[in-house]
Protein backbone atom coordinates (compact mmCIF):
# COMPACT_ATOMS: atom_id res chain seq x y z
CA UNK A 1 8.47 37.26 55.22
CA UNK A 2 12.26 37.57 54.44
CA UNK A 3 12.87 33.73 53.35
CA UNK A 4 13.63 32.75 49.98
CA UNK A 5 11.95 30.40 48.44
CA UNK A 6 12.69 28.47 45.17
CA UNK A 7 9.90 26.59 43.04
CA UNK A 8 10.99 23.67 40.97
CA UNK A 9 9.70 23.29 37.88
CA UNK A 10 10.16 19.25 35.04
CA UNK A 11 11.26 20.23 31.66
CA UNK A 12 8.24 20.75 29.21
CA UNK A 13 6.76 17.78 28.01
CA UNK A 14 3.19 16.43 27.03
CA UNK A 15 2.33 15.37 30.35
CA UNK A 16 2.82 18.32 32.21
CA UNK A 17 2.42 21.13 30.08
CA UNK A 18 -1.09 22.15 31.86
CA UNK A 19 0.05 21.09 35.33
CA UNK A 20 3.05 23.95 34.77
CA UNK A 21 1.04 26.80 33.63
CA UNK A 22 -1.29 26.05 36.68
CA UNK A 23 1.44 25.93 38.80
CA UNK A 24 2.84 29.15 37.77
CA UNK A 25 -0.20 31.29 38.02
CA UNK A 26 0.08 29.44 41.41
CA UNK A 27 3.51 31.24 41.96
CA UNK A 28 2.31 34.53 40.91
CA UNK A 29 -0.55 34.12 43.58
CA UNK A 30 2.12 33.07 45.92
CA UNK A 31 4.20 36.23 45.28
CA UNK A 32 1.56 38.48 45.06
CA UNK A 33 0.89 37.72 48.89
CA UNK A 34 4.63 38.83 49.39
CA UNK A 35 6.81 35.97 49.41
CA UNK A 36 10.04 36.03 47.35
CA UNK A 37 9.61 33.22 45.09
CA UNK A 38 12.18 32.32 42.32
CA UNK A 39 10.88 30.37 39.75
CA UNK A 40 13.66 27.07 38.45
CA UNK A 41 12.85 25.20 35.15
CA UNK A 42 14.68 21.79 34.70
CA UNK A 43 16.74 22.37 30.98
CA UNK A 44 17.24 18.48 30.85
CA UNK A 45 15.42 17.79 27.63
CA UNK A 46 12.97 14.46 27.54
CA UNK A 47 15.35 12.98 25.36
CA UNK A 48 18.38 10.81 25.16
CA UNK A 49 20.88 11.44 27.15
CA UNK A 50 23.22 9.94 29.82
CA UNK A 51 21.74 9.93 33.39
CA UNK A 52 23.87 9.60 36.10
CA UNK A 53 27.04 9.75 34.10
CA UNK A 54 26.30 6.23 32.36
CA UNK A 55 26.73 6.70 28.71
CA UNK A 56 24.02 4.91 27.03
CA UNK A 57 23.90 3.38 23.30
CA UNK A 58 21.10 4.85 22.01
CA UNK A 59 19.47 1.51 20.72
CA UNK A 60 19.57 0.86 24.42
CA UNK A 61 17.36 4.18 24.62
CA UNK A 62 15.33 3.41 21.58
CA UNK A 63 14.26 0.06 23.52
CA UNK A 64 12.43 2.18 26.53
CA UNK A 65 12.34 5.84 25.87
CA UNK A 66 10.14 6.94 28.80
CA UNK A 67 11.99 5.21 31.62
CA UNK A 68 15.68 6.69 30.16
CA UNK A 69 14.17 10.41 29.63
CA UNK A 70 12.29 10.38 32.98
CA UNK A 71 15.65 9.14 34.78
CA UNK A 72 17.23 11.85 33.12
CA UNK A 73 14.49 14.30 34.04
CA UNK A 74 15.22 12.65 38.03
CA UNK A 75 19.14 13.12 37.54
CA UNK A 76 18.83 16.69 36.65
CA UNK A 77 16.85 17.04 39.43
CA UNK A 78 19.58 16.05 42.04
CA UNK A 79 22.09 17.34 40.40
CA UNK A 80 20.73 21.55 40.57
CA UNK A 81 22.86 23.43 43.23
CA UNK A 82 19.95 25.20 46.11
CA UNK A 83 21.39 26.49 48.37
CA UNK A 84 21.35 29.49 48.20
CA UNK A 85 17.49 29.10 48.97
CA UNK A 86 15.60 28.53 52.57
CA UNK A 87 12.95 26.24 51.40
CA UNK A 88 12.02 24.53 47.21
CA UNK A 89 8.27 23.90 46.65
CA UNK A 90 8.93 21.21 43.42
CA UNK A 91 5.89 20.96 41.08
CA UNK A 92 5.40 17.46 39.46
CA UNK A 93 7.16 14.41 39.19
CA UNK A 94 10.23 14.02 39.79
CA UNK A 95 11.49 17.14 40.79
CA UNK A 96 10.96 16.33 44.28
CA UNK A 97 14.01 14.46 44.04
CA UNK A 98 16.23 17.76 44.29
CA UNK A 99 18.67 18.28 47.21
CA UNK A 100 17.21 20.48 49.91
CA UNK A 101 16.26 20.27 53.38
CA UNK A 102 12.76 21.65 53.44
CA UNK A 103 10.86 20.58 50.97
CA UNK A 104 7.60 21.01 49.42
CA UNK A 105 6.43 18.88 46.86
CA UNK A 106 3.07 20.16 45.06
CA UNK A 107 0.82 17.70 42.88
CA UNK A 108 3.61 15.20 42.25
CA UNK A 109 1.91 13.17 39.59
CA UNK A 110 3.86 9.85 39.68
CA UNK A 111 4.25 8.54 36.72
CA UNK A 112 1.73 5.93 36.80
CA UNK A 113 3.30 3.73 33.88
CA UNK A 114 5.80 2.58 36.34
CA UNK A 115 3.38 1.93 39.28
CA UNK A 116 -0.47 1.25 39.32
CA UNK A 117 -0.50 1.49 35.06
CA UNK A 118 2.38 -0.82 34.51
CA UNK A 119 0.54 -4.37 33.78
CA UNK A 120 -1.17 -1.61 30.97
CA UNK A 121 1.83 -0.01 29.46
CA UNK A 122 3.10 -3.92 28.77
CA UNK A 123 -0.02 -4.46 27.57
CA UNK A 124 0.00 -1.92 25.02
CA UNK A 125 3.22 -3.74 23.55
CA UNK A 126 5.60 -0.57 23.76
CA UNK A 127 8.17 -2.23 26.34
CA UNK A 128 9.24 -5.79 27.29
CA UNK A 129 7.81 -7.57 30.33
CA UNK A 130 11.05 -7.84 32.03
CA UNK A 131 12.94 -4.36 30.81
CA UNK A 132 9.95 -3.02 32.08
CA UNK A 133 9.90 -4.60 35.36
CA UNK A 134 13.33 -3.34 35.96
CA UNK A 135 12.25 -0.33 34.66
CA UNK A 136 9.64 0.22 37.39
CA UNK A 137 11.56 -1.49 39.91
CA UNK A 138 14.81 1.19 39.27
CA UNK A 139 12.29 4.27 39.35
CA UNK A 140 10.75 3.09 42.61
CA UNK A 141 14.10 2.50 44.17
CA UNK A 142 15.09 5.92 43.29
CA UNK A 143 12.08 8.01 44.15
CA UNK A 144 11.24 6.25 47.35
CA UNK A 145 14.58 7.60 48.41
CA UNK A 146 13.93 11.26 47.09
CA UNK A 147 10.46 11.13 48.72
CA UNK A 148 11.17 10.65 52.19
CA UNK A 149 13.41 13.85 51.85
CA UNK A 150 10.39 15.51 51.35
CA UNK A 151 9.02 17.71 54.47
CA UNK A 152 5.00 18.47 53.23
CA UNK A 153 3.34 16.71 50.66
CA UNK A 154 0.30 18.67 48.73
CA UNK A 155 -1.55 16.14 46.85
CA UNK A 156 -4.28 17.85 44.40
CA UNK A 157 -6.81 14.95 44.53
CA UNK A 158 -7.16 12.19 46.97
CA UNK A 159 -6.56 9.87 44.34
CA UNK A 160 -3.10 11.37 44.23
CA UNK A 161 -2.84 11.43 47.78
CA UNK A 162 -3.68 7.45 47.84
CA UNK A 163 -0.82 6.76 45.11
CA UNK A 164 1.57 8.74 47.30
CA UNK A 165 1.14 6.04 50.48
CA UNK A 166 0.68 2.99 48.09
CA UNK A 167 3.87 3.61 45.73
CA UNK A 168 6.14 5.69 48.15
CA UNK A 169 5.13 4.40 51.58
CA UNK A 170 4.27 8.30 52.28
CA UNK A 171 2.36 8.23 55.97
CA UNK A 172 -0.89 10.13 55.97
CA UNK A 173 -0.26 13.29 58.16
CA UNK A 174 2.58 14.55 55.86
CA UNK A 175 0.00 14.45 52.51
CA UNK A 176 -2.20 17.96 52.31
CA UNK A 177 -5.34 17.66 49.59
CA UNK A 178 -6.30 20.34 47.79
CA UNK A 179 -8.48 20.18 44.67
CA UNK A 180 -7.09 22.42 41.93
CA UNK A 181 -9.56 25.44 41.11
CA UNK A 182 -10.29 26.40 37.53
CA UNK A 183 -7.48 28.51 36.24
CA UNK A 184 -10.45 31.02 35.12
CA UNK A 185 -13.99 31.67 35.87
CA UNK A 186 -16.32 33.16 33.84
CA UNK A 187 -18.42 36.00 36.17
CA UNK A 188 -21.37 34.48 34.71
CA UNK A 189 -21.34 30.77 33.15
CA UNK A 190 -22.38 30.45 29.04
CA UNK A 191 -26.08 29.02 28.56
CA UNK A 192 -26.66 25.35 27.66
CA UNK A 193 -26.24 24.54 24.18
CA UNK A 194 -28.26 21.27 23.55
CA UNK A 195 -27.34 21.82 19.76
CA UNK A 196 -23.96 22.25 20.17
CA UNK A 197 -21.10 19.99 19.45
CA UNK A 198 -19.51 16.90 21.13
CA UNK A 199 -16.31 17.72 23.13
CA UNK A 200 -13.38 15.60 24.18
CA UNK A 201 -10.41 16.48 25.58
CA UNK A 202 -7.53 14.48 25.92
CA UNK A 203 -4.24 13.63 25.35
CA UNK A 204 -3.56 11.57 22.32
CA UNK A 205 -1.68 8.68 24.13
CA UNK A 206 -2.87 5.01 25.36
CA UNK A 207 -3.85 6.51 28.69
CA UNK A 208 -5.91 9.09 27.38
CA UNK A 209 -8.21 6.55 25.40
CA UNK A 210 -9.30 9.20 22.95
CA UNK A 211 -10.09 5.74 20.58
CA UNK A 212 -12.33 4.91 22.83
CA UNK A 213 -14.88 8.28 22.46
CA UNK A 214 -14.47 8.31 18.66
CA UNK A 215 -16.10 4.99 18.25
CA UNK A 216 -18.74 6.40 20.27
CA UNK A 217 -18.63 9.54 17.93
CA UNK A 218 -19.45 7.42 14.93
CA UNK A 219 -21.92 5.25 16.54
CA UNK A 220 -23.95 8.20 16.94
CA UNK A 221 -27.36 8.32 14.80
CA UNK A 222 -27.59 11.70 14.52
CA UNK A 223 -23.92 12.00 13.07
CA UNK A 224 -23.46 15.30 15.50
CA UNK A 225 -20.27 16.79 14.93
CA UNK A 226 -17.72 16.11 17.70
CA UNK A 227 -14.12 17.86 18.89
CA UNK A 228 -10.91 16.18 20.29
CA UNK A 229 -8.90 18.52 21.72
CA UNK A 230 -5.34 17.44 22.37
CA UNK A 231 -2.00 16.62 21.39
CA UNK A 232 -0.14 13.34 21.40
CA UNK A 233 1.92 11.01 20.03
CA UNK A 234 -0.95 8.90 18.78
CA UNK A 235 -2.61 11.84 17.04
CA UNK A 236 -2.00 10.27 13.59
CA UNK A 237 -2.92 6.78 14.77
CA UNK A 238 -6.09 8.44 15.81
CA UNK A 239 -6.51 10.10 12.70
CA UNK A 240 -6.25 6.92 10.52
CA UNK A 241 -8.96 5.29 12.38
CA UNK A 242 -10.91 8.23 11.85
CA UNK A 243 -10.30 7.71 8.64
CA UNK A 244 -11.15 3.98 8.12
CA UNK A 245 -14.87 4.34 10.27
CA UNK A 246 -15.13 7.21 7.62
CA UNK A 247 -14.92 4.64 5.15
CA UNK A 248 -16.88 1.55 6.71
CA UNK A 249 -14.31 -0.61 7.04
CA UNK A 250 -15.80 -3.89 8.52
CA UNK A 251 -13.43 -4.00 11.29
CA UNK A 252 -14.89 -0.65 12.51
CA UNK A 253 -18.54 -2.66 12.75
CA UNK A 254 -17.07 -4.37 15.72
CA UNK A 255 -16.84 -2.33 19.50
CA UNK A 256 -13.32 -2.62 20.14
CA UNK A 257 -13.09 -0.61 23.07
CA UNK A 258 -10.05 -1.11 25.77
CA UNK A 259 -8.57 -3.16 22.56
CA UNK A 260 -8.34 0.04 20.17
CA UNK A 261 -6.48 2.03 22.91
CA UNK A 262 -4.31 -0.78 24.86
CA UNK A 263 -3.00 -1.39 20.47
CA UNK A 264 -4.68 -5.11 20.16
CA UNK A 265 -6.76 -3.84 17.75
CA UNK A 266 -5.33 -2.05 15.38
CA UNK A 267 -6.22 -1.20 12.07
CA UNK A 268 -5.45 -3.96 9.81
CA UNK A 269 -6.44 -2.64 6.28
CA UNK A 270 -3.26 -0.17 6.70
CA UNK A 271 -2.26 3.42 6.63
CA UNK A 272 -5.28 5.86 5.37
CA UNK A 273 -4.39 9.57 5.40
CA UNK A 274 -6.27 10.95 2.82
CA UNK A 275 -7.90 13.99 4.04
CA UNK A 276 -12.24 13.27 4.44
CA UNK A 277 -14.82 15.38 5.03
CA UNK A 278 -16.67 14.48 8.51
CA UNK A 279 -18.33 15.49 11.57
CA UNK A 280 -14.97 14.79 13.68
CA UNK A 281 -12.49 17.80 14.28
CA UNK A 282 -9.11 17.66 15.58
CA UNK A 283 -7.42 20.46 17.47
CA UNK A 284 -4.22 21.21 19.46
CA UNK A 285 -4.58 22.40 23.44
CA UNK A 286 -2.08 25.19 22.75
CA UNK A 287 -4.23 27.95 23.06
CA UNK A 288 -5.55 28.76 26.09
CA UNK A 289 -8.63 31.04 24.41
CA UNK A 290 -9.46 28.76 21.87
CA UNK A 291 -10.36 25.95 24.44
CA UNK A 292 -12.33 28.00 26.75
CA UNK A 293 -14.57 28.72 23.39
CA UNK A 294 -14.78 25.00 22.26
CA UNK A 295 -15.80 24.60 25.97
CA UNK A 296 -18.67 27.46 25.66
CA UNK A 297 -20.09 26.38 22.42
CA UNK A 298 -20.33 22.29 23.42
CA UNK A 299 -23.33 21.04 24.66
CA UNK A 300 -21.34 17.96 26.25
CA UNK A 301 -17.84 17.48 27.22
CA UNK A 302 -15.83 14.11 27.62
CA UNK A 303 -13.02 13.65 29.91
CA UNK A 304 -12.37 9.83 29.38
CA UNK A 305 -8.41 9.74 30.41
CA UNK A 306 -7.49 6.29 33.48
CA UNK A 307 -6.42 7.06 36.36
CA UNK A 308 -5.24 10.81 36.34
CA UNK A 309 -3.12 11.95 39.45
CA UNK A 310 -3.91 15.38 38.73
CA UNK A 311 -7.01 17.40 37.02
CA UNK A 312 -7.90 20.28 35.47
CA UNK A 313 -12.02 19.36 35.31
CA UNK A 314 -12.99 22.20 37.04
CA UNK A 315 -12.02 24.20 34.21
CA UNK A 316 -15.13 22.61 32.46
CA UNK A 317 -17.77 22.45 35.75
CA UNK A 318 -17.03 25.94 35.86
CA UNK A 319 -18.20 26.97 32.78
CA UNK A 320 -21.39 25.01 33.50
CA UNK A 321 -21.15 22.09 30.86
CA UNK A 322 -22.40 18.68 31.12
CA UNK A 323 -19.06 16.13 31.62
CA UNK A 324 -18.84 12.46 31.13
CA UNK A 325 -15.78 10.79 32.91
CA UNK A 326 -14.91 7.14 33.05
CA UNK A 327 -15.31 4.99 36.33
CA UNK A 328 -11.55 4.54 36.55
CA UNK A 329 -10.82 8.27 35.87
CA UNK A 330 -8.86 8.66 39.32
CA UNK A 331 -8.61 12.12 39.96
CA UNK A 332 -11.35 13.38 37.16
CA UNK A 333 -13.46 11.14 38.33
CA UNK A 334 -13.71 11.69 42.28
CA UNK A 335 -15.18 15.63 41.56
CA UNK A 336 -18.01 13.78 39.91
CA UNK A 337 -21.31 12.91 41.74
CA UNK A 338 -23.38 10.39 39.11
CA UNK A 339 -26.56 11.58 37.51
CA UNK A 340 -25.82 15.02 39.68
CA UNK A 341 -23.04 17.56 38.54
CA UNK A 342 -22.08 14.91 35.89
CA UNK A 343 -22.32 11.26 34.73
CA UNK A 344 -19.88 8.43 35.30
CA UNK A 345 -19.95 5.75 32.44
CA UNK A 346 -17.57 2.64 32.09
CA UNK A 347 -14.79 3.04 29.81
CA UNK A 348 -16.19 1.42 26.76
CA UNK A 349 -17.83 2.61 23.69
CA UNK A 350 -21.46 1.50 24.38
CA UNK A 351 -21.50 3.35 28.19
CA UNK A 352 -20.32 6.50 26.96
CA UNK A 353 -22.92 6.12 24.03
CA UNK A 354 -26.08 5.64 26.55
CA UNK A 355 -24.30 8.94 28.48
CA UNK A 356 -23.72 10.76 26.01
CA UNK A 357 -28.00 9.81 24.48
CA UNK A 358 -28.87 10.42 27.93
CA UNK A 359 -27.78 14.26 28.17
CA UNK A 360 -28.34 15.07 24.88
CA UNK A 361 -32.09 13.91 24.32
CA UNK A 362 -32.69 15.81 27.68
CA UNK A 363 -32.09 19.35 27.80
CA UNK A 364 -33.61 20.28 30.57
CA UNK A 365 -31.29 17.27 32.25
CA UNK A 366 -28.09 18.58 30.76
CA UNK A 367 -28.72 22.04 31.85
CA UNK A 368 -28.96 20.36 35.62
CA UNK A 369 -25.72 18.42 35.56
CA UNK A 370 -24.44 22.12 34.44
CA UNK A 371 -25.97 24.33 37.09
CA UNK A 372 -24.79 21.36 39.98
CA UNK A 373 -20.97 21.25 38.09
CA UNK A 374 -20.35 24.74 38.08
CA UNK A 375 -21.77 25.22 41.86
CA UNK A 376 -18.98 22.52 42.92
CA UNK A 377 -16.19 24.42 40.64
CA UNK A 378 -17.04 27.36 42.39
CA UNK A 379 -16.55 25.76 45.99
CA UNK A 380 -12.84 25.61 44.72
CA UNK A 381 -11.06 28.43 45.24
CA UNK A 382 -7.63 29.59 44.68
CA UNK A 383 -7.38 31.46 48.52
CA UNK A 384 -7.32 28.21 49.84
CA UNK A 385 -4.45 26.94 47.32
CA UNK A 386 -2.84 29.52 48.71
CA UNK A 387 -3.85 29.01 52.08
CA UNK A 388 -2.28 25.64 51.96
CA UNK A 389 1.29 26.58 50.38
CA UNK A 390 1.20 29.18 53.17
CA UNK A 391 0.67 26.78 55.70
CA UNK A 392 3.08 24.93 54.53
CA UNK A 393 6.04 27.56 54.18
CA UNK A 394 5.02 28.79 57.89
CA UNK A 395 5.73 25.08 59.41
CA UNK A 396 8.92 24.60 57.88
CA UNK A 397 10.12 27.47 58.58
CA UNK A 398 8.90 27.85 62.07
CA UNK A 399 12.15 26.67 63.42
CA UNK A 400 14.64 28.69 61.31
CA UNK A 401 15.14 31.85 63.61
C-alpha cells in the first residue's frame, strides 16, 4: 500500500478514555491488513494553559474550565507539524482540526455542551449564560472552519452523523455510518441471571445522570443490590446522596429526577461521608476484565447517559444482557428496538422503575431481550469497520500517483 498514514489521537481525559482504546484496537486492525499506520497522541494536558498564545489569568480559567481546556486541546491540534504523512485519520473531537490535506475524521464526538446540550450545561449552574454563549459561539466558529478541511467523515451512529450536518453544516454524502462493534465477544454469551445484581454504567457527570438510576435503586422493594460503574467528577456528590437515601432523609421521599442531575436539587441537609453498609456499590471503569464480569453476573444493565455521540452498548448486547436506555439516549438509544432486544424508558426515576420491575419479575422476558440484543451485537462486525477506513484511505488517495 506504500502510503503513510498518521492517526490522531485528544489527550486522555474522562470523555474519551473508551472511545481511544476502541480506536486503537481499530489501528491495530488497520495495520494488521498492511497499512503503515503511525499512531499521534495530543500531550496538551486538559488543563490550564494558554491557547493560541493568549496568556490567560487563571481566575479567567477557573470561571469556564471546559471551554479553555478544550480550546487548548483544538490549538494543539493545529499546531502538530504532518507532513511528513500522506493522509491523518483523527479520532474524536477536536483533533480534526489538525493541518493536513486528506483527512479522515473517525467518530468525532462534538462536544455537545457547546451545541445541542448547551441550554443544559447553563442549567446545571456551572457557567454563566452569556460566558457560555460566547463560549459556544467561539468553539463553533473555530471548528466549523477545521471541519470543512475534512475530506471523509465516519460517524459511528446516525445520531452522530445528524449532529455533524446540524452543528457543522457537514453535507450528507461526505458522512460514512458505522456502528461500533463490541471490542470483545464472548464465543458463547453467559446465561441469564434473574438473581443477579442491578448494573449501571456511566460516567459520574450531569450528562451521565447516574442520580437519576440510584433513586430508582432505592425505590426498589426488594432492596436488590445494584452497581455503578464509572468515574467522574461527581462521584462524591453521588456518593453523599447515597448516603442521605441511606439514611431517610425526607428530601429523598420526593422523585427528583432531571432536578438531582441538572444540580436544582441538591442535598440540603449537607455533606454525609460516613462510610454505610448498603445494597449500592461503586466501582471505577479502569479495568477492562473487571467490567466484562460485572456485565456477566447482572441480570439487568442500565445505560441512562443524554444524548451520546458515540457508544460502546454493544459491548453489553453482546454478552446477552437485558439493557434499559433512556428515550433521549442519542446514540445508545438508536441500537435499541422497545420491548425487543431492550427497553426504552423516559429519563426519570419512576420509568426506569416500571423497566427495571418489568424485566426482573419476568425471566423468561429478560432472557428474550438478551437472546434479540446479542443477535443485533453480533450483526456488528469489526471487517466492516475496517471495510469503511479502507474505503476511505483508497478514495483519497486515488489521485496521488
Amino acid at each position: 500500500m506504500g502510503q503513510r498514514i498518521a492517526c490522531v489521537f485528544p489527550a486522555v481525559g474522562w470523555r474519551n478514555k473508551k472511545l481511544i482504546a476502541f480506536a486503537s484496537e481499530t489501528v491495530t486492525i488497520l495495520t494488521d491488513a498492511g497499512w503503515d499506520i503511525t499512531s499521534i497522541q495530543l500531550q496538551q494536558p486538559l488543563t490550564f494553559s494558554a491557547p493560541y498564545g493568549i496568556d490567560l489569568d487563571t481566575k479567567v480559567f477557573d470561571q469556564h474550565p471546559l471551554y479553555f481546556s478544550y480550546i487548548s486541546q483544538l490549538a494543539a491540534a493545529q499546531q502538530l507539524d504532518l507532513s511528513e504523512f500522506d493522509a491523518v485519520m483523527t479520532v474524536g473531537a477536536p483533533t480534526y482540526a489538525v493541518n493536513h490535506k486528506r483527512k479522515i475524521a473517525f467518530a468525532p464526538g462534538l462536544q455537545q455542551a457547546f451545541y445541542g446540550l448547551a441550554d443544559y450545561f447553563v442549567e446545571s449552574r456551572f457557567v454563566d449564560k452569556q460566558a457560555h454563549q460566547l463560549a459556544c459561539e467561539a468553539i463553533a466558529m473555530f471548528e466549523t472552519a477545521a471541519a470543512a478541511t475534512v475530506t471523509q467523515w465516519i460517524a459511528t451512529s446516525s445520531h452522530e452523523a445528524a449532529l455533524l450536518q446540524q452543528n457543522l453544516g457537514i453535507p450528507d454524502k461526505k458522512i460514512a455510518i458505522c456502528n461500533l462493534p463490541a471490542t470483545s465477544a464472548p464465543k458463547q454469551a453467559p446465561w441469564h441471571r434473574p438473581n443477579g445484581p442491578i448494573s449501571c454504567f456511566a460516567l459520574h457527570e450531569w450528562g451521565g445522570r447516574s442520580e437519576v438510576v440510584l433513586q430508582t435503586a432505592h425505590s426498589l422493594r426488594s432492596k436488590r443490590p445494584t452497581v455503578f460503574v464509572g468515574n467522574g467528577s461527581r462521584l462524591d456528590f453521588i456518593k453523599n446522596i447515597n448516603n442521605h437515601f441511606l439514611s431517610g432523609a425526607s428530601w429523598t421521599k420526593q422523585s427528583w429526577g432531571k432536578r438531582l442531575w441538572l444540580n436544582q436539587g441538591n442535598v440540603e441537609e449537607g455533606q454525609d461521608t460516613r462510610s454505610r453498609k448498603s445494597h449500592i456499590k461503586f466501582y471505577s471503569d479502569d479495568d477492562p476484565k473487571r467490567i466484562n464480569e460485572i456485565i456477566d453476573s447482572s441480570a439487568v444493565v442500565i445505560l441512562p447517559e443524554i444524548g451520546a455521540s458515540f457508544s460502546h452498548i454493544a459491548d453489553v448486547m453482546i454478552r446477552a444482557k437485558p439493557v434499559i436506555v433512556c428515550s433521549d439516549g442519542g446514540a445508545i438509544s438508536e441500537m435499541i428496538v422497545n420491548n425487543h432486544n431492550g427497553i426504552i424508558a423516559e429519563p426519570e426515576p419512576e420509568s426506569i422503575l416500571r423497566a427495571l420491575e418489568k424485566i426482573t419479575r419476568d425471566p423468561s422476558f429478560a432472557s428474550r431481550l438478551g437472546e434479540a440484543a446479542r443477535r443485533t451485537a453480533l450483526e456488528l462486525s469489526h471487517q466492516t469497520l475496517l471495510d469503511f477506513c479502507e474505503l476511505s484511505f483508497r478514495d483519497i488517495f486515488k489521485n496521488l500517483e
